[in-house]
C-alpha atoms as a PDB file:
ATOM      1  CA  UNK A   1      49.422 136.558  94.939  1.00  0.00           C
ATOM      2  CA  UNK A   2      50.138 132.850  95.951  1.00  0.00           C
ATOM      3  CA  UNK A   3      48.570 130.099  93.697  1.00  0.00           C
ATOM      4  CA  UNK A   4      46.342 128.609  96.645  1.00  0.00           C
ATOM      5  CA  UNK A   5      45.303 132.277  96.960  1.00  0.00           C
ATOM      6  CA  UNK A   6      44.027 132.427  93.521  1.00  0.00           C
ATOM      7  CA  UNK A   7      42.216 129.426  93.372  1.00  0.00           C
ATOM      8  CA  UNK A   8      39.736 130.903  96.729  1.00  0.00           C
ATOM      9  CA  UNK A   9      37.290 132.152  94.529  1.00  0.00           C
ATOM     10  CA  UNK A  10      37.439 128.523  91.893  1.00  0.00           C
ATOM     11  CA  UNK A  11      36.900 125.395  92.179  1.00  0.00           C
ATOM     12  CA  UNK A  12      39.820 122.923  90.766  1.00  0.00           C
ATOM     13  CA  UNK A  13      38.249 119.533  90.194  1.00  0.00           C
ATOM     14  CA  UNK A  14      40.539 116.737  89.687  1.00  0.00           C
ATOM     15  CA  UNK A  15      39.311 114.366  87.782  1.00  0.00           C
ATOM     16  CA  UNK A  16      41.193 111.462  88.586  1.00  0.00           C
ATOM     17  CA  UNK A  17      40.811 108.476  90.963  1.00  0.00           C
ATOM     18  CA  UNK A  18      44.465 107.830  91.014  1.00  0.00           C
ATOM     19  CA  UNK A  19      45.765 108.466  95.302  1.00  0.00           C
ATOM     20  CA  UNK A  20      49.100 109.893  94.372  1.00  0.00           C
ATOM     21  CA  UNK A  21      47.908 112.473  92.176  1.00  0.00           C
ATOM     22  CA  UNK A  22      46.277 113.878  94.992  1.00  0.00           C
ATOM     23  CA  UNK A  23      48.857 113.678  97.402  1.00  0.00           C
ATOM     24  CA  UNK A  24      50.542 115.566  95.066  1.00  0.00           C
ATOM     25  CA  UNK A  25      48.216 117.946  94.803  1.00  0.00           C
ATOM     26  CA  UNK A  26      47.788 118.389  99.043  1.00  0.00           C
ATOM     27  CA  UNK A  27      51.221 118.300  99.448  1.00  0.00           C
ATOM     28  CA  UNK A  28      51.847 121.410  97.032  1.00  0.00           C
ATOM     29  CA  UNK A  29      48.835 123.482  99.250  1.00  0.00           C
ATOM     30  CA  UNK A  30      46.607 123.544  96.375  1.00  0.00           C
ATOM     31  CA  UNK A  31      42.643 122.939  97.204  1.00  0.00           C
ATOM     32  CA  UNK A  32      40.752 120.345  94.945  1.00  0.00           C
ATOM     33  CA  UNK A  33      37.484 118.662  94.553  1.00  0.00           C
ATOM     34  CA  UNK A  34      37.779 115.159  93.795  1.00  0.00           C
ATOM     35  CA  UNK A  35      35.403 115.018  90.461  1.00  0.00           C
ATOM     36  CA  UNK A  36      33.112 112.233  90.600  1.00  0.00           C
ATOM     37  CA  UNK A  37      34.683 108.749  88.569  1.00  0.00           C
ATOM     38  CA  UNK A  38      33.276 108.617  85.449  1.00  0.00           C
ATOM     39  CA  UNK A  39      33.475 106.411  82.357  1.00  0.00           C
ATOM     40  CA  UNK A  40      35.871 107.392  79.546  1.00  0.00           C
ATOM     41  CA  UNK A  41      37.288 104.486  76.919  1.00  0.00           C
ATOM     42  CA  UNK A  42      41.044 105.175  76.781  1.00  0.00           C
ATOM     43  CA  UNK A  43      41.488 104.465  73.221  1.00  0.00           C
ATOM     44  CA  UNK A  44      43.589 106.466  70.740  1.00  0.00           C
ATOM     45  CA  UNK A  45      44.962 106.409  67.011  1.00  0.00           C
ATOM     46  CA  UNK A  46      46.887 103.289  66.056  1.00  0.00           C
ATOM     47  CA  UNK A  47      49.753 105.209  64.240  1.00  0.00           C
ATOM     48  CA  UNK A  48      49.534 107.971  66.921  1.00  0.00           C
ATOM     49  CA  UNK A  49      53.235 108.492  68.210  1.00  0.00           C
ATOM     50  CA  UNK A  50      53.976 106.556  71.816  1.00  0.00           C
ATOM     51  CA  UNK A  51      55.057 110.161  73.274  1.00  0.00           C
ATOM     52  CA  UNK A  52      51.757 112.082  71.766  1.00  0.00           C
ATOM     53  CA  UNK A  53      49.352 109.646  73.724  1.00  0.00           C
ATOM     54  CA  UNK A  54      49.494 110.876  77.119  1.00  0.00           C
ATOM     55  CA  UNK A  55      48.392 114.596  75.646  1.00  0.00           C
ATOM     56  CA  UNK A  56      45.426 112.595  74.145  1.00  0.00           C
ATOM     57  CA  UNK A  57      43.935 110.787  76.338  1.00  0.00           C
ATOM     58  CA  UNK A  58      44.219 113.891  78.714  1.00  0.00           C
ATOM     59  CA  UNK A  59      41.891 116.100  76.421  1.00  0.00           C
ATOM     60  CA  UNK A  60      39.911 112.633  75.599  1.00  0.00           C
ATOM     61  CA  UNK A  61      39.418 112.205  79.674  1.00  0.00           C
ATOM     62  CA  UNK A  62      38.611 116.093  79.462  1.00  0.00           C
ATOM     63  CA  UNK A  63      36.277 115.939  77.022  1.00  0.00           C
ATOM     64  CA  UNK A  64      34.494 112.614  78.520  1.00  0.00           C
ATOM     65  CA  UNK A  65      33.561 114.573  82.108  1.00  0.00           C
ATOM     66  CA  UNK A  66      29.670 114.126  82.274  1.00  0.00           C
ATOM     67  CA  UNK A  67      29.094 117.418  83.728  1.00  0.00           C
ATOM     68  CA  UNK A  68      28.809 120.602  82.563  1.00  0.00           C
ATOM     69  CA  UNK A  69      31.070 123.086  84.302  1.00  0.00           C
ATOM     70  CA  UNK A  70      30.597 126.030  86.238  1.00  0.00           C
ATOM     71  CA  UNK A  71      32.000 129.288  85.672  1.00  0.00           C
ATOM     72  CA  UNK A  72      34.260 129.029  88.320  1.00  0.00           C
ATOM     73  CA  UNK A  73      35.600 125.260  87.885  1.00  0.00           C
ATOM     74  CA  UNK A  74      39.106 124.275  86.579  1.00  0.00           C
ATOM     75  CA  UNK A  75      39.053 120.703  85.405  1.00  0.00           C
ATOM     76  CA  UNK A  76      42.116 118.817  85.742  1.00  0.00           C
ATOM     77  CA  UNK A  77      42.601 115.861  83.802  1.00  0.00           C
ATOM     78  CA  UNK A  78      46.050 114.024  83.426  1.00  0.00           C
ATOM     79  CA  UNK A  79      47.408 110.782  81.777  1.00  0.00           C
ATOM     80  CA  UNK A  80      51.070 108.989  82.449  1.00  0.00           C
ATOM     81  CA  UNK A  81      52.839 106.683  80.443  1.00  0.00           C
ATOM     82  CA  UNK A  82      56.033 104.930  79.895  1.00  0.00           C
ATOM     83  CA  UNK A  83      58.006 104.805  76.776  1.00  0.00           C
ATOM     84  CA  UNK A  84      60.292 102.380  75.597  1.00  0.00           C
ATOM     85  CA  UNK A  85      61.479 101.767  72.111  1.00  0.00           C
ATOM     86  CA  UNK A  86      58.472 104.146  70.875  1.00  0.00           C
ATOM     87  CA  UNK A  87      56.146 101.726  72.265  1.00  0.00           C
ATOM     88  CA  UNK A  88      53.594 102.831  75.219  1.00  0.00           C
ATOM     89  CA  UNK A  89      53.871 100.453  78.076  1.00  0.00           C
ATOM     90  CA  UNK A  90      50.792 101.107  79.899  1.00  0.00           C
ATOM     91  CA  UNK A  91      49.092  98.750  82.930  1.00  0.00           C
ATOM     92  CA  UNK A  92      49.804  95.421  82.543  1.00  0.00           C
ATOM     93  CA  UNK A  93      47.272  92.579  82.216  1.00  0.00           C
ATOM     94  CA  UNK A  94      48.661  90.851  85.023  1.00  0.00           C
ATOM     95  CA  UNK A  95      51.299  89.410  87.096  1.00  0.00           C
ATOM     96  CA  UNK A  96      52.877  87.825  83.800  1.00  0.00           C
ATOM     97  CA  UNK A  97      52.623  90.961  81.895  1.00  0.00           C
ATOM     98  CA  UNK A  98      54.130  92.850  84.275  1.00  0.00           C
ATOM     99  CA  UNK A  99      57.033  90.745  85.391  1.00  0.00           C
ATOM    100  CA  UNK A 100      57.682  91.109  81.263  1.00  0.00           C
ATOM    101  CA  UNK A 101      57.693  94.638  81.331  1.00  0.00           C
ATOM    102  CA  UNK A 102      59.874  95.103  84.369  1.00  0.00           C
ATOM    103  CA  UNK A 103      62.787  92.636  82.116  1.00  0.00           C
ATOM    104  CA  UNK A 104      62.236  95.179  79.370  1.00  0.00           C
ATOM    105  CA  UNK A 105      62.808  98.117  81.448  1.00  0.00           C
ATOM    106  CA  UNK A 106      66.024  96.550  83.142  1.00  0.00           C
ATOM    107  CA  UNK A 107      69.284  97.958  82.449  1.00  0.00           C
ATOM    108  CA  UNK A 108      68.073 100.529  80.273  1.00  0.00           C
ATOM    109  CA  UNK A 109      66.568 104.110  80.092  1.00  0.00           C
ATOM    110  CA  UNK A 110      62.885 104.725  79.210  1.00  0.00           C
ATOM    111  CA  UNK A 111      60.493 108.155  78.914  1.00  0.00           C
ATOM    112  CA  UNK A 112      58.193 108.669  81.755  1.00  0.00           C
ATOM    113  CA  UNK A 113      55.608 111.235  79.524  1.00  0.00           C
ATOM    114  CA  UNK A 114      52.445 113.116  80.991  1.00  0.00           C
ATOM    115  CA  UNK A 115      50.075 115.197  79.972  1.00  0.00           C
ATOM    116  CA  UNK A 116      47.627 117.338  81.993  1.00  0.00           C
ATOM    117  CA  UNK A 117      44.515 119.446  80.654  1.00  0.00           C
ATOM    118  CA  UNK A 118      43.261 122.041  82.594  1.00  0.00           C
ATOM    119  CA  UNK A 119      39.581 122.870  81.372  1.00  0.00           C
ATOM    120  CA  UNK A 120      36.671 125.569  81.823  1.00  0.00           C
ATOM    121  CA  UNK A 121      33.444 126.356  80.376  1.00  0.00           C
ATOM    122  CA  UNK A 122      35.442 129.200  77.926  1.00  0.00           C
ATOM    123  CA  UNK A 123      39.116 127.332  76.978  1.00  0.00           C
ATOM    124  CA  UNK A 124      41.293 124.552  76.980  1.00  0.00           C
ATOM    125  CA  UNK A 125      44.495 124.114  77.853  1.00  0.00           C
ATOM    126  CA  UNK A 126      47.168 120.910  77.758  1.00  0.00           C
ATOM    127  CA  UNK A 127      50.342 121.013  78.200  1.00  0.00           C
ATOM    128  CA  UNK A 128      52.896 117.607  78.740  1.00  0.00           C
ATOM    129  CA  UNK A 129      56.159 116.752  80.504  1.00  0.00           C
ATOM    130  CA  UNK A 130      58.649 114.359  80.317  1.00  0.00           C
ATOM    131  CA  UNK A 131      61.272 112.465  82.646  1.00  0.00           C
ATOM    132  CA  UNK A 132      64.362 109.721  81.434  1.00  0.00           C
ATOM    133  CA  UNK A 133      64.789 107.473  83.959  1.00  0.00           C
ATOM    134  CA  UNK A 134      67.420 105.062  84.356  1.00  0.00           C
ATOM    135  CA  UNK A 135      66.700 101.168  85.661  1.00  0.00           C
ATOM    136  CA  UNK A 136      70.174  99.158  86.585  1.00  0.00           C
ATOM    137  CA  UNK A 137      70.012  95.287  85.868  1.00  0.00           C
ATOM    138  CA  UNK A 138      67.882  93.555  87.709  1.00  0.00           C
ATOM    139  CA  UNK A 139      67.398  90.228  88.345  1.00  0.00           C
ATOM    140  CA  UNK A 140      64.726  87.434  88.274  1.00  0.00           C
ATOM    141  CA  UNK A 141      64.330  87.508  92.249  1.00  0.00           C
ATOM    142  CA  UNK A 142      64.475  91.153  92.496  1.00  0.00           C
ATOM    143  CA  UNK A 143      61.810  91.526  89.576  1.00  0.00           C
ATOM    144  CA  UNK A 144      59.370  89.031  91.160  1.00  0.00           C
ATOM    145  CA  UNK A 145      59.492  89.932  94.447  1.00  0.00           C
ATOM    146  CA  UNK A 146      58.769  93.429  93.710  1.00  0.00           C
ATOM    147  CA  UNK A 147      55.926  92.262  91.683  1.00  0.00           C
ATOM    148  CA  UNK A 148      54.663  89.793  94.278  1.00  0.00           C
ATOM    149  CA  UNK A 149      55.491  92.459  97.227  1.00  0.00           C
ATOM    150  CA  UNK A 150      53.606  95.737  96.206  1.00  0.00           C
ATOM    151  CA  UNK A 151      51.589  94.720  93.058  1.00  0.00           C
ATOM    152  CA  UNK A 152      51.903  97.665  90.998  1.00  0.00           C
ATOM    153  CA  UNK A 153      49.154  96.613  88.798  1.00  0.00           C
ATOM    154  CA  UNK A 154      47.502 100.078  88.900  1.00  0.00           C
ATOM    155  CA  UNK A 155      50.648 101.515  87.394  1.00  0.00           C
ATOM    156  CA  UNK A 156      52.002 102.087  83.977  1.00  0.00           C
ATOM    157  CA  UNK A 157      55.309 100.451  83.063  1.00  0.00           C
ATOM    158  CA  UNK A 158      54.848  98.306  86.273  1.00  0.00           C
ATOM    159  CA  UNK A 159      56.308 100.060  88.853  1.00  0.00           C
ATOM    160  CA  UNK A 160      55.862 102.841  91.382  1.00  0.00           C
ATOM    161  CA  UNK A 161      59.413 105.125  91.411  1.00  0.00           C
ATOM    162  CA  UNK A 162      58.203 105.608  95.334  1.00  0.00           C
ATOM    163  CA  UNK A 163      58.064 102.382  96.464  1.00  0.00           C
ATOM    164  CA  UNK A 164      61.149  99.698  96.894  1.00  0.00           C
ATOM    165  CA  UNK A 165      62.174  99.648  93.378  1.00  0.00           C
ATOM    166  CA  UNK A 166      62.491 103.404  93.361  1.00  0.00           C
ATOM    167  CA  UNK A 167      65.277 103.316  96.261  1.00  0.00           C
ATOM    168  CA  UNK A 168      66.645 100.001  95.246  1.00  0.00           C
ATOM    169  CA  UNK A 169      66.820 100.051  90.954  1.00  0.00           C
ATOM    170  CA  UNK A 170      66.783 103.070  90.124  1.00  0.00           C
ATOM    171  CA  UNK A 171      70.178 104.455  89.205  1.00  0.00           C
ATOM    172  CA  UNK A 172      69.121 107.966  88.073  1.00  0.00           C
ATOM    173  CA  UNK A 173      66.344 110.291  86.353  1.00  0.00           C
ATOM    174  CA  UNK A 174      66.418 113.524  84.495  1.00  0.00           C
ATOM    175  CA  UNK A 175      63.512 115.784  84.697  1.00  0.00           C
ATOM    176  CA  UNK A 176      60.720 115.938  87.835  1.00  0.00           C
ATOM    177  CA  UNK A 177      60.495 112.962  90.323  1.00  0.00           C
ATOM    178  CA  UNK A 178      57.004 113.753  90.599  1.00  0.00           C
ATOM    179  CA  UNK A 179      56.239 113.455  86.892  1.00  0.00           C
ATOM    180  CA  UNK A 180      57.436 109.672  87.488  1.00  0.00           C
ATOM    181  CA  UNK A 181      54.883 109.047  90.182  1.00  0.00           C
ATOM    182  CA  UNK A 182      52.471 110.597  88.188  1.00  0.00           C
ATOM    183  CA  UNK A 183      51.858 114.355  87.531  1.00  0.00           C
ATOM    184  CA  UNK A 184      54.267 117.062  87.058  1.00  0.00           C
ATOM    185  CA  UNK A 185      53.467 118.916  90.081  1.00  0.00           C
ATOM    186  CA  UNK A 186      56.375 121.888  89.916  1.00  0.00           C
ATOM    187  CA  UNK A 187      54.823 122.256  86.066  1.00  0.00           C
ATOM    188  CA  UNK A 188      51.044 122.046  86.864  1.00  0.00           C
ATOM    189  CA  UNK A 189      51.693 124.735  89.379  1.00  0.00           C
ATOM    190  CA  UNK A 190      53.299 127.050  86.848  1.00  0.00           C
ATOM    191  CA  UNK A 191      50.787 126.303  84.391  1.00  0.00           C
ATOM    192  CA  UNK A 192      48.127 126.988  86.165  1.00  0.00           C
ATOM    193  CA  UNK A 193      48.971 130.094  87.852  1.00  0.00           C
ATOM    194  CA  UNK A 194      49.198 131.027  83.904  1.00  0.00           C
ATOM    195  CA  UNK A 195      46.321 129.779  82.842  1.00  0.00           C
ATOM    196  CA  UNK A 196      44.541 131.542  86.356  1.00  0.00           C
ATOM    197  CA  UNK A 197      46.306 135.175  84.507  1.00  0.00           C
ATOM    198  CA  UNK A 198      45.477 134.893  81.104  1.00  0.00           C
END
């Protein structure tokens, strides 16, 4: 039986309010719920490893949902960040911030690391995956008017792999595409038609 088959008699709730997460999720056939926003402090253990926090704050955002869940709702939570140097580079601050982080990322390879939970009333289950991508030098012009052009504000490490810098910087990845915009859509499917078995 087919995934979107399984999930007729459940209801998946994603719990995030990010709009490429659930493109992903319409584009791979799979009905959702949006779950309604909700407050949740993304905070996490100083000496916590850079690639462990994504897997965190997943189960901290699961955890966090207001609501208790019915015995047919999947909760999906997820988190995304970039790695560099075994430091997190999350949102930036602002246009400053994230014209820094894009010189950081230039020329070099960095970790693109997610983590998803999927949740019900009985068990918990989180699972992460990761993708190396590969930035070729850029330089000042490029970097700002990237930054000035599509204000990726909203998005970890700076940038959004689908928009401009994506086609023009980006000299190669290893591991999903999808992962990079942010959720691991070919591994959420597998895990969930597991986690829909066990």
């Amino acid at each position: 039986m087919l995934l979107h088959e399984k999930l007729r008699n459940r209801r998946l709730l994603l719990a995030s309010q990010s709009p490429r997460r659930r493109e992903l999720i319409a584009g791979c056939g799979l009905p959702y719920d949006p779950a309604p926003k909700y407050d949740c402090e993304e905070i996490y253990p100083a000496d916590l490893p850079a690639e462990e926090v994504p897997l965190y704050l997943s189960q901290l955002k699961s955890r966090a949902y207001p609501a208790a869940l019915a015995p047919n709702d999947i909760l999906l939570t997820a988190d995304t960040v970039v790695v560099l140097d075994g430091e997190v580079l999350g949102k930036p601050h602002d246009r400053t911030d994230a014209i820094r982080m894009l010189h950081r990322l230039s020329g070099r390879r960095h970790t693109v690391v997610s983590g998803v939970t999927l949740r019900t009333p009985q068990r918990m289950q989180t699972f992460e995956a990761r993708t190396n991508v590969w930035f070729r030098s850029l330089t000042d012009e490029e970097v700002e008017y990237y930054i000035d052009t599509f204000h990726p504000l909203d998005k970890a490490g700076s940038y959004g792999i689908q928009e401009w810098i994506g086609y023009a910087a980006i000299e190669r990845i290893e591991g999903s595409f999808y992962n990079v915009m942010g959720l691991p859509i070919q591994k959420l499917y597998t895990e969930l038609n597991q986690f829909l078995d066990q």
